[in-house]
N, C-alpha and C. Protein backbone atom coordinates (compact mmCIF):
# COMPACT_ATOMS: atom_id res chain seq x y z
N UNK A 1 -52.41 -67.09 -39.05
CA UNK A 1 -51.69 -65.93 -39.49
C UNK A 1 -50.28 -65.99 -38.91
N UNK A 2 -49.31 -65.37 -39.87
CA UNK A 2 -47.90 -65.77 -39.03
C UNK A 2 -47.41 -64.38 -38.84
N UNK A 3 -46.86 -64.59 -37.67
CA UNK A 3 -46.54 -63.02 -37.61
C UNK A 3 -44.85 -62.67 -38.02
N UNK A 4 -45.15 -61.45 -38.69
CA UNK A 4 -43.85 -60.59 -39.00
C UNK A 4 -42.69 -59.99 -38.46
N UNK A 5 -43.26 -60.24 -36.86
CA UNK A 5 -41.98 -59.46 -35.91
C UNK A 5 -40.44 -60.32 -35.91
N UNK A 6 -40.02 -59.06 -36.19
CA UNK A 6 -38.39 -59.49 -35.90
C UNK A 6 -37.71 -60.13 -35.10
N UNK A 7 -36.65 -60.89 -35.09
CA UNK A 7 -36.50 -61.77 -33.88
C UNK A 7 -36.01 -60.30 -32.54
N UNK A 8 -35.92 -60.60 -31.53
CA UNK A 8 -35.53 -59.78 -29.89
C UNK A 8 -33.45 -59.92 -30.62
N UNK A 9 -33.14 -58.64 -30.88
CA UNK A 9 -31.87 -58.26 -30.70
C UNK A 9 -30.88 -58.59 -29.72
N UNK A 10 -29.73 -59.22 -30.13
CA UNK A 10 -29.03 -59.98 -29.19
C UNK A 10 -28.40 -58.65 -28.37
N UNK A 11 -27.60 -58.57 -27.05
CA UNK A 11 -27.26 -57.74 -26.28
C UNK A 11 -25.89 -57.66 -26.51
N UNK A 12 -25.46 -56.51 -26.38
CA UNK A 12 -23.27 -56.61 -26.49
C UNK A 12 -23.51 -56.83 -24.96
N UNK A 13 -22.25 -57.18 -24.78
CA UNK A 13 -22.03 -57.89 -23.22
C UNK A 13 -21.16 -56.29 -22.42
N UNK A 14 -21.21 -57.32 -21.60
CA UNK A 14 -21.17 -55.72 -19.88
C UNK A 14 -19.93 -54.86 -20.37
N UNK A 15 -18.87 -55.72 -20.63
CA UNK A 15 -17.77 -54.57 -20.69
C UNK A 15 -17.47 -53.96 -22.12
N UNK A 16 -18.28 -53.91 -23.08
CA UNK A 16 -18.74 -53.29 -24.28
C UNK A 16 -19.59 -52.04 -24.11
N UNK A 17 -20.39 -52.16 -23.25
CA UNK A 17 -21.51 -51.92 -22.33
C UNK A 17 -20.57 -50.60 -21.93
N UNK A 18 -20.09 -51.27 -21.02
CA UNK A 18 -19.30 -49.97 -20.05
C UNK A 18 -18.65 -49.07 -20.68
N UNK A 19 -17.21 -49.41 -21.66
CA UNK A 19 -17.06 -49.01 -22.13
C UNK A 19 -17.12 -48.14 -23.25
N UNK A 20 -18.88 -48.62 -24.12
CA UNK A 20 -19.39 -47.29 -24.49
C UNK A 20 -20.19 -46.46 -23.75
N UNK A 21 -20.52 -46.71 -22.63
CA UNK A 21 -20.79 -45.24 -21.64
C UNK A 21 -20.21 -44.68 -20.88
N UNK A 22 -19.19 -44.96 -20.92
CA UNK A 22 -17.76 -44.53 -20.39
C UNK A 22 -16.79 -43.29 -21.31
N UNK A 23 -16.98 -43.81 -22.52
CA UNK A 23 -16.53 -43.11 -23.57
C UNK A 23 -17.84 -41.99 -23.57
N UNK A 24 -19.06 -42.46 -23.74
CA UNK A 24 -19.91 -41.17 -24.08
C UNK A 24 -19.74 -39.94 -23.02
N UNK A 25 -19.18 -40.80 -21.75
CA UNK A 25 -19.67 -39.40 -20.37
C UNK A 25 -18.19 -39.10 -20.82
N UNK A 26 -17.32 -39.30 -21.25
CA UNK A 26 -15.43 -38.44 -21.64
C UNK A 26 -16.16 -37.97 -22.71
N UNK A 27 -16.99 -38.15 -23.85
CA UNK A 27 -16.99 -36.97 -25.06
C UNK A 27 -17.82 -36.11 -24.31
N UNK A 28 -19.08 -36.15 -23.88
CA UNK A 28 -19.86 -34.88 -23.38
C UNK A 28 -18.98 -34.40 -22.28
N UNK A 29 -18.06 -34.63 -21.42
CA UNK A 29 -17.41 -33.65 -20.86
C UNK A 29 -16.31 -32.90 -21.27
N UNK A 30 -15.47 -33.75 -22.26
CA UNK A 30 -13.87 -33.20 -22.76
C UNK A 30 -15.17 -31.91 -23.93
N UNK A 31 -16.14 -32.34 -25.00
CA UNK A 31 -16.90 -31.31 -25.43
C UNK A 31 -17.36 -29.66 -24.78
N UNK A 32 -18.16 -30.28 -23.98
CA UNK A 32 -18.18 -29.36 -23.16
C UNK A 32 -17.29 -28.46 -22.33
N UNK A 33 -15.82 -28.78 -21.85
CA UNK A 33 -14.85 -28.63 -21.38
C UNK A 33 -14.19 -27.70 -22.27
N UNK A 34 -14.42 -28.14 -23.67
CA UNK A 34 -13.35 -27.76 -24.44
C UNK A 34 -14.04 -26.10 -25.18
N UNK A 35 -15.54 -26.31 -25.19
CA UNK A 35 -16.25 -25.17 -25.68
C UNK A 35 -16.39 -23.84 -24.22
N UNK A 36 -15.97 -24.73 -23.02
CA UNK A 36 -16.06 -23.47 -22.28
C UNK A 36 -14.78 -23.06 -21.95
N UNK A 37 -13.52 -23.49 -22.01
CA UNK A 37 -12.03 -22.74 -22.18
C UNK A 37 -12.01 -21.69 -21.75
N UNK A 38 -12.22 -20.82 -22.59
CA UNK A 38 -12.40 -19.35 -22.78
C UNK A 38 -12.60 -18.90 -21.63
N UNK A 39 -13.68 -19.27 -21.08
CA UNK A 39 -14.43 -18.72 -19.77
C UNK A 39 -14.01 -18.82 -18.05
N UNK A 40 -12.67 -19.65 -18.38
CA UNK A 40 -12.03 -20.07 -17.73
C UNK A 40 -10.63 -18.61 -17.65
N UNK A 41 -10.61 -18.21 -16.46
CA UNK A 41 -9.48 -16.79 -16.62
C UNK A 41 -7.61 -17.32 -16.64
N UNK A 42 -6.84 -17.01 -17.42
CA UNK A 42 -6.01 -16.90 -17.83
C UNK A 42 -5.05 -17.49 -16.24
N UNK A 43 -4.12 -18.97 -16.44
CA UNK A 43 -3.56 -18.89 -15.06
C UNK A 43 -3.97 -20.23 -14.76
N UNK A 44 -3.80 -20.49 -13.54
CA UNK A 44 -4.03 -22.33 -12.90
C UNK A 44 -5.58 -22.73 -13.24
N UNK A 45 -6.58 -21.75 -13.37
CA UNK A 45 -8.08 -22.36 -13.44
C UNK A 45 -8.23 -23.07 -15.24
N UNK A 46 -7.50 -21.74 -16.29
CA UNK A 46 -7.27 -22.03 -17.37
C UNK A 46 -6.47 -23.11 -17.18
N UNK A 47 -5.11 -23.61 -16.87
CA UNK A 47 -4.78 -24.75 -17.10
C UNK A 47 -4.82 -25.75 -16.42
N UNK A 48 -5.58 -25.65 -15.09
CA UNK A 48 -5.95 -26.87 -14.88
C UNK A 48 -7.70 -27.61 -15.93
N UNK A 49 -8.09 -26.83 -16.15
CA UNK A 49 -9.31 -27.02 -17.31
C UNK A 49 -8.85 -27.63 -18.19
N UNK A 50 -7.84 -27.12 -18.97
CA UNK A 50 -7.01 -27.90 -20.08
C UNK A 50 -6.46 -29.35 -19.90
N UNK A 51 -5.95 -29.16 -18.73
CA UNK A 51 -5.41 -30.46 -18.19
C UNK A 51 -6.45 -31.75 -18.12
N UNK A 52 -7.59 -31.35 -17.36
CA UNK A 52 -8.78 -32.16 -17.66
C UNK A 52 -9.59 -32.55 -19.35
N UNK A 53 -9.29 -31.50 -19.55
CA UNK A 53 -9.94 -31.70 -21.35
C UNK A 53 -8.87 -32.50 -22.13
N UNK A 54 -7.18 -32.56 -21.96
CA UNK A 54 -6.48 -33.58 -22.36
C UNK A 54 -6.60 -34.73 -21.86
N UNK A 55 -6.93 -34.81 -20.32
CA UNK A 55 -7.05 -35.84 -19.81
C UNK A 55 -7.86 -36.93 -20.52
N UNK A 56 -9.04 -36.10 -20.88
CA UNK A 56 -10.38 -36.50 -21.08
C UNK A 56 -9.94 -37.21 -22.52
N UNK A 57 -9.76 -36.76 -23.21
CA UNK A 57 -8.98 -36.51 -24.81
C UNK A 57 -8.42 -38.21 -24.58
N UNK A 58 -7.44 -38.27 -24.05
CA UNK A 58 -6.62 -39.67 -24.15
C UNK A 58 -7.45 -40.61 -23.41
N UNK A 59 -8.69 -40.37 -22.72
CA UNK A 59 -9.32 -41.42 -21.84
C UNK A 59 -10.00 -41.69 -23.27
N UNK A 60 -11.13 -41.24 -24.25
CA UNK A 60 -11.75 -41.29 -25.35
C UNK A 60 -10.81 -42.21 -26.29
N UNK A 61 -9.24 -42.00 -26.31
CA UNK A 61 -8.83 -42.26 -27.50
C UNK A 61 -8.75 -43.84 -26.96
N UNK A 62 -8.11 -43.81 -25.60
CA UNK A 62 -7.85 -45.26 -25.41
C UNK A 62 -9.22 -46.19 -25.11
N UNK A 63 -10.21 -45.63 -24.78
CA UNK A 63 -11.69 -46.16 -25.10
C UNK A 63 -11.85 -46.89 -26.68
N UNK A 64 -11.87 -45.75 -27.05
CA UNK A 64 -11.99 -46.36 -28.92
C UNK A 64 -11.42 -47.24 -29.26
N UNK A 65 -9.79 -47.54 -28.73
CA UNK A 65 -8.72 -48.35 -29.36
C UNK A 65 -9.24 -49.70 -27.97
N UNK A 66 -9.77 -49.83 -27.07
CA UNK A 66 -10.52 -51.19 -26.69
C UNK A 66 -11.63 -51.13 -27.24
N UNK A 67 -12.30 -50.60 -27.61
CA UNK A 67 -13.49 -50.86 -28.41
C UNK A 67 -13.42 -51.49 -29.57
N UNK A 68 -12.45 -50.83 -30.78
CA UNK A 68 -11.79 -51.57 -31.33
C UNK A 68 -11.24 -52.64 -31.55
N UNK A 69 -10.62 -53.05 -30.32
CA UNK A 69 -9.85 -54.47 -30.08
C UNK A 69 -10.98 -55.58 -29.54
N UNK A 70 -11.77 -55.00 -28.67
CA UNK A 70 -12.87 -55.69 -28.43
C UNK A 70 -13.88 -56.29 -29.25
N UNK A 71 -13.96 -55.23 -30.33
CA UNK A 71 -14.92 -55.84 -31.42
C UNK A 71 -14.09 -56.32 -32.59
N UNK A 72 -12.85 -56.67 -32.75
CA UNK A 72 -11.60 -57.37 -32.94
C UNK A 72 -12.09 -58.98 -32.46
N UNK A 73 -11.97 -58.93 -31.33
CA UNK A 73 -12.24 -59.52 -30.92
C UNK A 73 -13.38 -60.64 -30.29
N UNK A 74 -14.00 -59.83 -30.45
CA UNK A 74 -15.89 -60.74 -30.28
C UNK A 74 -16.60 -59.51 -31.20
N UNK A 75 -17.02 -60.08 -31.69
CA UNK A 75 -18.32 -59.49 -33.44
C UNK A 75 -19.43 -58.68 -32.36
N UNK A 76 -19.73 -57.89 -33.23
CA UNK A 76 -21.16 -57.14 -32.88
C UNK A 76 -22.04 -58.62 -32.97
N UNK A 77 -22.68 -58.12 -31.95
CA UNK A 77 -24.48 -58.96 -32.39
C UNK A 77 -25.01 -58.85 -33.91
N UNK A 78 -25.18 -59.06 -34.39
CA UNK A 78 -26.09 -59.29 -36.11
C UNK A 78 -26.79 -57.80 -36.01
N UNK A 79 -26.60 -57.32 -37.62
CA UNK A 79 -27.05 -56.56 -37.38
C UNK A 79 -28.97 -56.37 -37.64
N UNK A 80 -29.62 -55.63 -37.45
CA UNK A 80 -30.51 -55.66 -37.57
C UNK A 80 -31.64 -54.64 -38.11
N UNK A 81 -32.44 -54.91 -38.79
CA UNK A 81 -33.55 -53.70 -39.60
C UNK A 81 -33.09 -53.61 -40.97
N UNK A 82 -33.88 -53.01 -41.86
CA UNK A 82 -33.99 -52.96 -43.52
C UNK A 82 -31.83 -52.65 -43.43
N UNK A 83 -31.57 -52.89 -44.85
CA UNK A 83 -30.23 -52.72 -45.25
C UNK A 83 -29.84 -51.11 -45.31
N UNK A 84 -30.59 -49.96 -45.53
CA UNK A 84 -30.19 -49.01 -45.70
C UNK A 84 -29.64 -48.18 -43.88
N UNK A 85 -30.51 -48.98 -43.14
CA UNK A 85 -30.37 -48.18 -41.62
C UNK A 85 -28.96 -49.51 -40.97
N UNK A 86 -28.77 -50.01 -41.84
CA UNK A 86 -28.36 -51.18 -41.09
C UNK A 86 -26.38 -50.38 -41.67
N UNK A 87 -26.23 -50.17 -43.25
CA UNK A 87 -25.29 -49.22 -43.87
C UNK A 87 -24.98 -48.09 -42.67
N UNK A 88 -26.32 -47.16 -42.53
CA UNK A 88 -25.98 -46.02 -42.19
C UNK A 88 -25.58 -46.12 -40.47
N UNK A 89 -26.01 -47.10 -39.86
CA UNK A 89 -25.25 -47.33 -38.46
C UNK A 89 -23.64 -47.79 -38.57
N UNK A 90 -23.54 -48.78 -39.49
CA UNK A 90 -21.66 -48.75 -39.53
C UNK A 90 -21.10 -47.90 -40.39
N UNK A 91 -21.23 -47.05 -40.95
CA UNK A 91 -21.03 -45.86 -41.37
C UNK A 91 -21.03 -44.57 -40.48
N UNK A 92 -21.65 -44.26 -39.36
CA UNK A 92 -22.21 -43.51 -38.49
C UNK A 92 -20.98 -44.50 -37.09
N UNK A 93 -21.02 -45.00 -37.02
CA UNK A 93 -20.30 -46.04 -36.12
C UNK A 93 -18.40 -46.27 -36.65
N UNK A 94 -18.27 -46.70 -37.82
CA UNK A 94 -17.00 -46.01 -38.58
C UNK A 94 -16.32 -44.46 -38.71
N UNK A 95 -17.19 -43.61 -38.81
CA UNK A 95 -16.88 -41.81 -38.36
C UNK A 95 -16.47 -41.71 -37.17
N UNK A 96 -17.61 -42.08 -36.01
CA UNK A 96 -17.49 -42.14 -34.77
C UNK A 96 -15.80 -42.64 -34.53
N UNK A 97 -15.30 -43.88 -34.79
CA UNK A 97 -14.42 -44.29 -34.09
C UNK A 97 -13.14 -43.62 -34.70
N UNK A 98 -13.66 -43.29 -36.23
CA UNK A 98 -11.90 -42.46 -36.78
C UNK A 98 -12.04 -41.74 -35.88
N UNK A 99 -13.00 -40.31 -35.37
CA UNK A 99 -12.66 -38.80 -35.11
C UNK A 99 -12.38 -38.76 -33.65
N UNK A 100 -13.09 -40.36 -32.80
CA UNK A 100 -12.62 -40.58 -31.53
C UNK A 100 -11.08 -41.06 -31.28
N UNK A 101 -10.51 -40.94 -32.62
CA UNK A 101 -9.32 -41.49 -32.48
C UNK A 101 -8.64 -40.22 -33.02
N UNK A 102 -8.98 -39.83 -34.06
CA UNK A 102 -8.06 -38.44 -34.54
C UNK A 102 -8.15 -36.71 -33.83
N UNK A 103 -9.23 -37.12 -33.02
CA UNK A 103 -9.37 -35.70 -32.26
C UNK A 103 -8.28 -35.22 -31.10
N UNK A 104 -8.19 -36.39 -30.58
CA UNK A 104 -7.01 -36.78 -29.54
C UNK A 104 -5.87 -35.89 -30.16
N UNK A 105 -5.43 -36.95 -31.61
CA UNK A 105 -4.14 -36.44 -31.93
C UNK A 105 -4.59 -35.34 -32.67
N UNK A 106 -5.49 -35.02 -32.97
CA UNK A 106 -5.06 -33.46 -33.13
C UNK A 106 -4.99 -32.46 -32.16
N UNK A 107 -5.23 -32.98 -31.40
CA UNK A 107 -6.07 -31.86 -30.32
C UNK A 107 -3.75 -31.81 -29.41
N UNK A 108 -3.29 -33.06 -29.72
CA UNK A 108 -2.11 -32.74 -29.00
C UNK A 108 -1.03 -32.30 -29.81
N UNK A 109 -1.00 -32.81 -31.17
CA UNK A 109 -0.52 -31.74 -32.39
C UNK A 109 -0.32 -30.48 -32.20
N UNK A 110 -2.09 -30.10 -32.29
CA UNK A 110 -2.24 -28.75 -31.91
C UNK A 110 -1.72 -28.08 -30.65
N UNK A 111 -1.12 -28.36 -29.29
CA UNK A 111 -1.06 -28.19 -28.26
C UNK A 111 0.72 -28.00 -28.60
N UNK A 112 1.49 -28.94 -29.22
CA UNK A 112 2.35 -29.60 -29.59
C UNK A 112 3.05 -28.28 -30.64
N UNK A 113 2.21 -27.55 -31.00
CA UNK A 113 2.45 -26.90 -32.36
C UNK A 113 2.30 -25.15 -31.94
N UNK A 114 1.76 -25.00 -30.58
CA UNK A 114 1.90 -24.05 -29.97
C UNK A 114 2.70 -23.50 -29.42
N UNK A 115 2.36 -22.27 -28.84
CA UNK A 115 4.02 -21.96 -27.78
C UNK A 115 3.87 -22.35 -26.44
N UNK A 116 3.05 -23.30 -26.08
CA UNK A 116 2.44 -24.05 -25.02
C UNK A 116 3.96 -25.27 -25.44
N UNK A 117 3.68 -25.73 -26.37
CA UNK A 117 4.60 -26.79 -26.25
C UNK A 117 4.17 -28.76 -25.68
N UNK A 118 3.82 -27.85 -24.57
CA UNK A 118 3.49 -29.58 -23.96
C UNK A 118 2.19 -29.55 -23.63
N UNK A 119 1.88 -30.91 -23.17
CA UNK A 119 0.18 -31.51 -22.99
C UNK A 119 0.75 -31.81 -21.59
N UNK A 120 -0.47 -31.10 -20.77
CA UNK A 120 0.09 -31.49 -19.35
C UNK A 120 -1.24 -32.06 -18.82
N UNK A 121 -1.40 -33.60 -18.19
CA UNK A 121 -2.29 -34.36 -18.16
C UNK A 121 -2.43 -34.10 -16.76
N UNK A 122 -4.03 -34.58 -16.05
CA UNK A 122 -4.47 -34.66 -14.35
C UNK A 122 -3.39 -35.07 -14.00
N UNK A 123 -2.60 -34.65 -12.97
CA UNK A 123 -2.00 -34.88 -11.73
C UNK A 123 -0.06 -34.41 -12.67
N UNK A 124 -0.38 -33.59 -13.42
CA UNK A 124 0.93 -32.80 -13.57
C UNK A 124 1.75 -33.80 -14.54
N UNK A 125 1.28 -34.58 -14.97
CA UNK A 125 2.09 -35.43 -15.96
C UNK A 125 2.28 -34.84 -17.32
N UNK A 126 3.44 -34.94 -18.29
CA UNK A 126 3.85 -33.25 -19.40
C UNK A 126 3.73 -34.57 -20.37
N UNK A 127 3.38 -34.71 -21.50
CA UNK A 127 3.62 -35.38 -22.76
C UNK A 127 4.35 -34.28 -23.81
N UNK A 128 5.55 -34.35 -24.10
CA UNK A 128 5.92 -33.83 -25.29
C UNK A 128 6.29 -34.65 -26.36
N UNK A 129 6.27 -33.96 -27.30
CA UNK A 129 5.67 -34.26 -28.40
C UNK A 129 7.58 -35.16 -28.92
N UNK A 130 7.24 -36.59 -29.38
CA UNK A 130 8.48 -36.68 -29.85
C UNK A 130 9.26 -36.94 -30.65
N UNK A 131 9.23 -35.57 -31.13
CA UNK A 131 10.08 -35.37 -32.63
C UNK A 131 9.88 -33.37 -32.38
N UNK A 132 10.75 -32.89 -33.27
CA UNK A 132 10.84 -31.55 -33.17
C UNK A 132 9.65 -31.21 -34.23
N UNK A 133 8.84 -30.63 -33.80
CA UNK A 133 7.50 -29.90 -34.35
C UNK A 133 8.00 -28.45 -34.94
N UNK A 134 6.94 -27.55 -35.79
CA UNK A 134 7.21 -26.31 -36.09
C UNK A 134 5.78 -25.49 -35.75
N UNK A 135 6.23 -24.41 -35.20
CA UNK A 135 4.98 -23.87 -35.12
C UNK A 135 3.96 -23.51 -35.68
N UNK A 136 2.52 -23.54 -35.62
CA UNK A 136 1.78 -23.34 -36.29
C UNK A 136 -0.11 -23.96 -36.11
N UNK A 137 -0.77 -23.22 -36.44
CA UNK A 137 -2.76 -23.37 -36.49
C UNK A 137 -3.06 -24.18 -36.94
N UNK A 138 -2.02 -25.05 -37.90
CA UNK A 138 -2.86 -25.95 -38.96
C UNK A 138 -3.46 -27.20 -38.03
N UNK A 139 -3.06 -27.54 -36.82
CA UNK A 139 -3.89 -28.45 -36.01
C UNK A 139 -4.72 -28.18 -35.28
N UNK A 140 -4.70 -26.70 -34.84
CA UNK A 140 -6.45 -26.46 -34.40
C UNK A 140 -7.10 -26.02 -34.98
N UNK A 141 -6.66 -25.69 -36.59
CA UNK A 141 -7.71 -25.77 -37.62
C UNK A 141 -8.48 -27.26 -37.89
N UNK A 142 -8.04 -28.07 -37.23
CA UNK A 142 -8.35 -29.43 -37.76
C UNK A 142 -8.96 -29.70 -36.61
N UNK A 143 -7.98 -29.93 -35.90
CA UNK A 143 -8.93 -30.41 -34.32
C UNK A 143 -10.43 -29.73 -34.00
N UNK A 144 -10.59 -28.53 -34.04
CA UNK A 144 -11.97 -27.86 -34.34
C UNK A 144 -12.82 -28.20 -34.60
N UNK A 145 -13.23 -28.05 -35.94
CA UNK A 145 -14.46 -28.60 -37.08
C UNK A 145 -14.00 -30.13 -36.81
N UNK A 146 -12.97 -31.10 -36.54
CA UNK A 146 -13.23 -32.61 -36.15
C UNK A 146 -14.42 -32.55 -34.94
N UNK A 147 -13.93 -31.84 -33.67
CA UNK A 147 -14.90 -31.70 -32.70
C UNK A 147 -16.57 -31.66 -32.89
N UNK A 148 -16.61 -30.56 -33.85
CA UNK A 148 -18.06 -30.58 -33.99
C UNK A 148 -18.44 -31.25 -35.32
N UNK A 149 -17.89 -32.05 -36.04
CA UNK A 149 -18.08 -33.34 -36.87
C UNK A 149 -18.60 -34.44 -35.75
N UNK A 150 -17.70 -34.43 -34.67
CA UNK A 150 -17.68 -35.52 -33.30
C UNK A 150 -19.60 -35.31 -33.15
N UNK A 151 -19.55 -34.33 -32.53
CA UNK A 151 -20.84 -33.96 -31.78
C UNK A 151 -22.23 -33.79 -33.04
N UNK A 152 -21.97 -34.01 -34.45
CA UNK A 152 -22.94 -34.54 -34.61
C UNK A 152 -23.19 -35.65 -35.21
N UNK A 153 -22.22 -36.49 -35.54
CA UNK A 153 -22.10 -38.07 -35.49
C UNK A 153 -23.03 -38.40 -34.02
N UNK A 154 -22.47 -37.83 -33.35
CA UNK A 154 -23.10 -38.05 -31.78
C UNK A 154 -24.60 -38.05 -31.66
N UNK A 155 -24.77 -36.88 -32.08
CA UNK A 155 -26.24 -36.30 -32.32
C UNK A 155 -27.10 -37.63 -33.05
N UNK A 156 -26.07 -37.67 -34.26
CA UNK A 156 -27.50 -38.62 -35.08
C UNK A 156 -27.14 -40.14 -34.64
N UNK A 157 -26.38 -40.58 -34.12
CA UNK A 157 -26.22 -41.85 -33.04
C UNK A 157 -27.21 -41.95 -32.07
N UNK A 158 -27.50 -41.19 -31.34
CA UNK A 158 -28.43 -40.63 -30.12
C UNK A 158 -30.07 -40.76 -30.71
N UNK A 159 -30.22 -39.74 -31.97
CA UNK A 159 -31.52 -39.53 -32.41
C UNK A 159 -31.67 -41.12 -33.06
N UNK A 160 -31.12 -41.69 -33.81
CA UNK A 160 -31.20 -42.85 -34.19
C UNK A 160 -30.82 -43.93 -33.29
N UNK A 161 -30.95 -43.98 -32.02
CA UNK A 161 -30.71 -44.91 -30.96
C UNK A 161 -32.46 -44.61 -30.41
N UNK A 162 -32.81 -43.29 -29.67
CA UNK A 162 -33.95 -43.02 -29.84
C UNK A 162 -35.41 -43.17 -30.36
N UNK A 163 -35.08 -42.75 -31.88
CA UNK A 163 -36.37 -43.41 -32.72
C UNK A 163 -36.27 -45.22 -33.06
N UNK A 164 -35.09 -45.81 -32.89
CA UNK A 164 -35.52 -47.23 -32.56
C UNK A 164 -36.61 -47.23 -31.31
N UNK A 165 -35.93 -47.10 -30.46
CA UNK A 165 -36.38 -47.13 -29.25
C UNK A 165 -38.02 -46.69 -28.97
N UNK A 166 -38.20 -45.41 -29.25
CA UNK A 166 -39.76 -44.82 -28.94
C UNK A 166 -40.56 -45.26 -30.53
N UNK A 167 -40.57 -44.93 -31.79
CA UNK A 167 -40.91 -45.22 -32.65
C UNK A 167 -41.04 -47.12 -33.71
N UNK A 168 -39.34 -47.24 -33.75
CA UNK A 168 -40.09 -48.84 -34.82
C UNK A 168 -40.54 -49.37 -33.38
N UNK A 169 -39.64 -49.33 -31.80
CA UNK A 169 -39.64 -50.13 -30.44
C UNK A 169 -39.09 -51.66 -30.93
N UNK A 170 -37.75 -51.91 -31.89
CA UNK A 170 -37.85 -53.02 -32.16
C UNK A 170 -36.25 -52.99 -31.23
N UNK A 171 -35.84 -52.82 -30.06
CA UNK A 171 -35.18 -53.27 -28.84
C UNK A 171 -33.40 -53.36 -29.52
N UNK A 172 -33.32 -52.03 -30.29
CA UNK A 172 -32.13 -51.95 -30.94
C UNK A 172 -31.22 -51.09 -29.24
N UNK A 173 -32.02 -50.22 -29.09
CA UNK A 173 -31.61 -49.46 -27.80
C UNK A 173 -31.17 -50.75 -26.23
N UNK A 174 -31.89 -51.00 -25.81
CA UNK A 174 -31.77 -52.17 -25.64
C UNK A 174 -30.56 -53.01 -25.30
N UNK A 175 -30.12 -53.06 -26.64
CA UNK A 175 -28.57 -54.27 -26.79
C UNK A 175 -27.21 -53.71 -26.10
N UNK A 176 -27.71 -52.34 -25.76
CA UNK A 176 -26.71 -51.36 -25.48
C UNK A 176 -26.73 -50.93 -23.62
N UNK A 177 -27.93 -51.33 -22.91
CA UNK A 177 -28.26 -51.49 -21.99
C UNK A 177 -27.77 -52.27 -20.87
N UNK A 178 -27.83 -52.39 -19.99
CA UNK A 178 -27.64 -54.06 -18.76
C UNK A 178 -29.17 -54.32 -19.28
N UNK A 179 -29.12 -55.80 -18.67
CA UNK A 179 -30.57 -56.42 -18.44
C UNK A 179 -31.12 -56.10 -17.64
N UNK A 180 -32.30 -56.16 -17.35
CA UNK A 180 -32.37 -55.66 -15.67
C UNK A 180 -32.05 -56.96 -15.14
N UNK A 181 -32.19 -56.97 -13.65
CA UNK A 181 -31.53 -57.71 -12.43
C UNK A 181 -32.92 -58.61 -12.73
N UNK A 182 -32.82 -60.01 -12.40
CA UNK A 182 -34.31 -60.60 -12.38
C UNK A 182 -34.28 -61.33 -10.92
């Protein structure tokens, strides 16, 4: 009898590795950061919060843009499983990297387009914007609903990283891992 199992999924290497869990712990915090604002009182606690959630913002964008260059640069591993899950991961993986790239700039647009004016990054550093802007919502109308577009790209990345993992168990989760130490 010959058996049917799939070949063992090749691994992305360490600093692919890092760099997408590096990027995931900047979206669940600049996310989270950015949904509790509010709660933050008006004054240095409010903008030093902000300051961290931009921070966070340009750590994500410049993540994506080596991720990018990286896989520019050395190919994904093959992909693997029937053609329709195989579509919906670089599709799901293509979203991911536009909105990790366009949230940023909207999110400083929007900042940019306020009577705030400037993006003031950890340790007091001001980015203004350069070209003369006009005021106006239309970028945190955008930056917004991008955010929670973000978080559930995220979501079904996660759930579909998952049911590889506990359900087909065919070691897609895995490639995304270290090895262990032997």
């Amino acid at each position: 009898m010959t058996s049917t199992a799939l070949p063992k999924p090749v691994a992305y290497g360490s600093a692919t590795q890092a760099l997408h869990w590096l990027a995931a712990l900047a979206i669940v915090a600049a996310w989270g950061l950015g949904l509790s604002i509010d709660l933050f009182p008006r004054g240095p606690a409010r903008a030093g919060a902000l300051s961290v959630h931009f921070t966070l913002g340009l750590l994500v964008f410049s993540l994506a843009l080596l991720r990018i260059l990286g896989r520019l640069a050395t190919p994904a591993p093959a992909p693997h499983g029937p053609a329709w899950m195989v579509l919906a991961a670089r599709l799901d993986q293509a979203a991911l990297y536009a909105i990790m790239l366009a949230l940023p700039i909207t999110g400083m647009l929007d900042r940019w387009t306020s009577r705030a004016g400037t993006v003031t990054l950890i340790g007091g550093w001001n980015l203004t914007p350069p070209f003369a802007l006009a005021q106006t919502r239309f970028w945190g109308n955008v930056h917004e609903p991008l955010a929670y577009a973000l978080a559930a790209l995220v979501a079904a990345h996660v759930g579909a990283a998952l049911f590889h993992h506990l359900v087909l168990r065919d070691g897609i989760l895995r490639r995304m891992l270290p090895a262990p130490s032997r």
